[in-house]
Protein backbone atom coordinates (compact mmCIF):
# COMPACT_ATOMS: atom_id res chain seq x y z
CA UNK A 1 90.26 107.71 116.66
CA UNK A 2 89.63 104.85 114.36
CA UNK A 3 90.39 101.34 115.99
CA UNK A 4 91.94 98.90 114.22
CA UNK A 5 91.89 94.69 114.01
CA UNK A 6 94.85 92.88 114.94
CA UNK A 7 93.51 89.50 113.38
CA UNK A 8 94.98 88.23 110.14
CA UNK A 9 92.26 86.05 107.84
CA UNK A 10 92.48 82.73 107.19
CA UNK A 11 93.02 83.24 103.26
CA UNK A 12 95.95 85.30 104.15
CA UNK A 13 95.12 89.06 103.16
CA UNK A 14 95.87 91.26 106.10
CA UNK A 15 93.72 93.75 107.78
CA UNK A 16 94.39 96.85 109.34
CA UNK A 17 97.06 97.07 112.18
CA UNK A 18 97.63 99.70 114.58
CA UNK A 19 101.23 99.35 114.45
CA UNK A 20 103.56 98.43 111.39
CA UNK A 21 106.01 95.27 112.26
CA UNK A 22 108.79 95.22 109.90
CA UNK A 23 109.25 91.31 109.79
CA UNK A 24 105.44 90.52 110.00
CA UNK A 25 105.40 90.58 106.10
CA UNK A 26 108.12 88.94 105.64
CA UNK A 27 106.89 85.88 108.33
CA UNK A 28 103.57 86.13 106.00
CA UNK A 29 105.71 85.60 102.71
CA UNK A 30 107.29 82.72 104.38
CA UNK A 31 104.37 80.66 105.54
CA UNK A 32 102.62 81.39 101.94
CA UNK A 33 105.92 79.89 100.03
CA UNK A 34 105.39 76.85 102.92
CA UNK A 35 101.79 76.55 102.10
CA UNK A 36 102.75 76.69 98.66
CA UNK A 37 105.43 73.73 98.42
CA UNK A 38 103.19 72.02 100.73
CA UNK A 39 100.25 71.96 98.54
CA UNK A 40 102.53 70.99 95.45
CA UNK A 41 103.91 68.16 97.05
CA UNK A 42 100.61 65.99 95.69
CA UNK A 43 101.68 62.79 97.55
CA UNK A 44 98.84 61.39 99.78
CA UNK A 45 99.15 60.99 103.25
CA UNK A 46 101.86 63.72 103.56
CA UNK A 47 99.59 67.26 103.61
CA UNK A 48 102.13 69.41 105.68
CA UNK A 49 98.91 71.65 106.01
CA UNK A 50 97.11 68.90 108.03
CA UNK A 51 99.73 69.91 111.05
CA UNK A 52 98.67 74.01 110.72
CA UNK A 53 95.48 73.94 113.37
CA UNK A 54 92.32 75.70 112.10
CA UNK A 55 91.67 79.10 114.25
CA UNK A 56 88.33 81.73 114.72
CA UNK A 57 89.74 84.82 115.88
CA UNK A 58 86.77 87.16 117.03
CA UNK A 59 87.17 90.44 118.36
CA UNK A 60 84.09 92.41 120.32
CA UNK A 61 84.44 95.43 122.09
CA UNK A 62 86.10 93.86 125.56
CA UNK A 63 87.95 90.63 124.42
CA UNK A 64 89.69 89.07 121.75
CA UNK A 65 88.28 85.14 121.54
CA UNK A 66 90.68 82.59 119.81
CA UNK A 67 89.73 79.01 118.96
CA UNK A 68 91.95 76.24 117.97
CA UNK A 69 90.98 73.02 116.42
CA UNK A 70 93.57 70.70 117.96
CA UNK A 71 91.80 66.97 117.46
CA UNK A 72 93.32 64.19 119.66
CA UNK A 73 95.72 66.89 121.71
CA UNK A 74 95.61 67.26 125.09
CA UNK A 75 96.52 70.02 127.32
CA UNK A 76 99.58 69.16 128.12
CA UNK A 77 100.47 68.84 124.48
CA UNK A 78 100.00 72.57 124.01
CA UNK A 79 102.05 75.99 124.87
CA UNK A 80 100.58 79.25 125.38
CA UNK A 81 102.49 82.00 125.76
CA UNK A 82 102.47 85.86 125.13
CA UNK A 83 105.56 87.61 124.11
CA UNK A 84 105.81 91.77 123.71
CA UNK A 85 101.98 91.59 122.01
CA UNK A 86 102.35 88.27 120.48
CA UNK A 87 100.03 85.44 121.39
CA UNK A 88 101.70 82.28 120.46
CA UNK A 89 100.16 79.05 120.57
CA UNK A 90 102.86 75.56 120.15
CA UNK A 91 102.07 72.35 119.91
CA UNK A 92 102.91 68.98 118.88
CA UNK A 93 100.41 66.44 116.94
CA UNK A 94 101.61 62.83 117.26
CA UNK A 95 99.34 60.44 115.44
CA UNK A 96 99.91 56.28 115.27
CA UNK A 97 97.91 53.90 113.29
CA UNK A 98 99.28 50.18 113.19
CA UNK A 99 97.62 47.20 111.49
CA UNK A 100 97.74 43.91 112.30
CA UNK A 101 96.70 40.36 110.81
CA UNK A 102 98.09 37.71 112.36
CA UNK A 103 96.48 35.25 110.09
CA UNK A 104 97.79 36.87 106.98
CA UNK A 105 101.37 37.17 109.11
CA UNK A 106 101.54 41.42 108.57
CA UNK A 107 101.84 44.39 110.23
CA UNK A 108 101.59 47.47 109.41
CA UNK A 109 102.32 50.62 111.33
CA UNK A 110 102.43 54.46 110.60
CA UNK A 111 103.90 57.32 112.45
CA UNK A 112 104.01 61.06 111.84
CA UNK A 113 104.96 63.61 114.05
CA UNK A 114 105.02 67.72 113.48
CA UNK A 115 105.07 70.06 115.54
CA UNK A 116 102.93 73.53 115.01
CA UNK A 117 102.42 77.39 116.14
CA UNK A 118 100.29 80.28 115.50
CA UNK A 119 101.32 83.73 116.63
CA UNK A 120 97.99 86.57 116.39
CA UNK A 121 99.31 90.17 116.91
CA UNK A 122 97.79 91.91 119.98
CA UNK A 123 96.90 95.53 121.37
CA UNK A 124 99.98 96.20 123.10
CA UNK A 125 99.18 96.47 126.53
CA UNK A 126 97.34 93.47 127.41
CA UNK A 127 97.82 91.69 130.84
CA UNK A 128 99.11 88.47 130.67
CA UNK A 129 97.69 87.62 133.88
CA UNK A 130 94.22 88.19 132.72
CA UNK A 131 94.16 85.79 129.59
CA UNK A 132 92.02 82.76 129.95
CA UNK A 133 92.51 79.41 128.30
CA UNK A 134 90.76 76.21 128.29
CA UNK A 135 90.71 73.30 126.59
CA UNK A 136 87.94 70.48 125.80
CA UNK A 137 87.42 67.78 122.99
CA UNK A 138 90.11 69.00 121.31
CA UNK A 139 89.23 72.84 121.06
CA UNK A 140 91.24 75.45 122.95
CA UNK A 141 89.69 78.72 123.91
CA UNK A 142 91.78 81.67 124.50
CA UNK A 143 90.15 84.79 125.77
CA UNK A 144 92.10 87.32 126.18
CA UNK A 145 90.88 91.43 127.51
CA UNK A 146 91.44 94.34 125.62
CA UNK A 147 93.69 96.63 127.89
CA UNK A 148 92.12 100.28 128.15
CA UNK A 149 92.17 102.36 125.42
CA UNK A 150 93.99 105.64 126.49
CA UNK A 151 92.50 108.69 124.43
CA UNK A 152 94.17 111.90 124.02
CA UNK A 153 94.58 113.74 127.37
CA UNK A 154 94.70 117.60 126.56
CA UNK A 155 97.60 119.45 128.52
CA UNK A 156 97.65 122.94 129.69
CA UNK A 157 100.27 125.24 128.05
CA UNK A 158 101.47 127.54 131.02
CA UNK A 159 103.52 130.50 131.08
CA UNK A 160 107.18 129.35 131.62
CA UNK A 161 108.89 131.33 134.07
């Protein structure tokens, strides 16, 4: 039986998936119209991309291994969760930058706030209490184990009675 990825690229084009969710196109068609209206915005400074965190998702025969570029987060600024065969990673990015000049009598100071999630479509099957996460410099590592693949199991026909 031929296996089949449950990762989704990062330019959008889908690959093979073992099962077919009926609202997983329509949640792609909705973050490409996003990206879209965010890239035609043009203003500087206000890239609602720049919230999105860059991923790896790489898949071996055991484990799926997820990275997430999360600069200046901390763990506690960051949800993990799995729900049915969803993995689905929240956050918030805060970032502050103030200026001051006392000798010029300004200030200056700049706030955004957004907050974020990725989902990534698992085997169903997996065990929650077997995914791994941690967390360093600003990269999260999610590993999470394949469950066991159950081939086909022939069965005896018997006689009925």
């Amino acid at each position: 039986m031929a296996t089949t990825s449950p990762v989704q690229s990062r330019e959008g084009a889908n690959l093979p998936r073992p099962s077919i969710n009926p609202f997983g196109s329509l949640h792609r068609e909705i973050d490409r119209l996003f990206d879209e209206f965010a890239r035609g915005l043009g203003i500087p400074g206000t890239n609602l991309t720049n919230l999105m965190p860059k991923m790896d998702v790489a898949e071996s025969d055991k484990t799926i291994d997820v990275t997430v570029e999360l600069p200046g987060l901390e763990r506690k600024d960051v949800e993990i969760s799995l729900e049915d065969n969803m993995l689905v990673i929240r956050g918030e990015k805060k970032t502050e930058q103030e200026q001051k000049d006392e000798s010029k009598n300004y200030r200056v100071a700049e706030r955004s706030y957004g907050a974020f999630y990725r989902m990534i479509e698992l085997p169903r099957g997996v065990d929650p209490s077997r995914v791994q996460a941690t967390m360093s410099n600003g990269v999260l590592k999610i590993t999470v184990p394949k469950p066991a693949q159950s081939g086909a199991k022939k069965i005896e026909v018997k006689e009925a009675a």
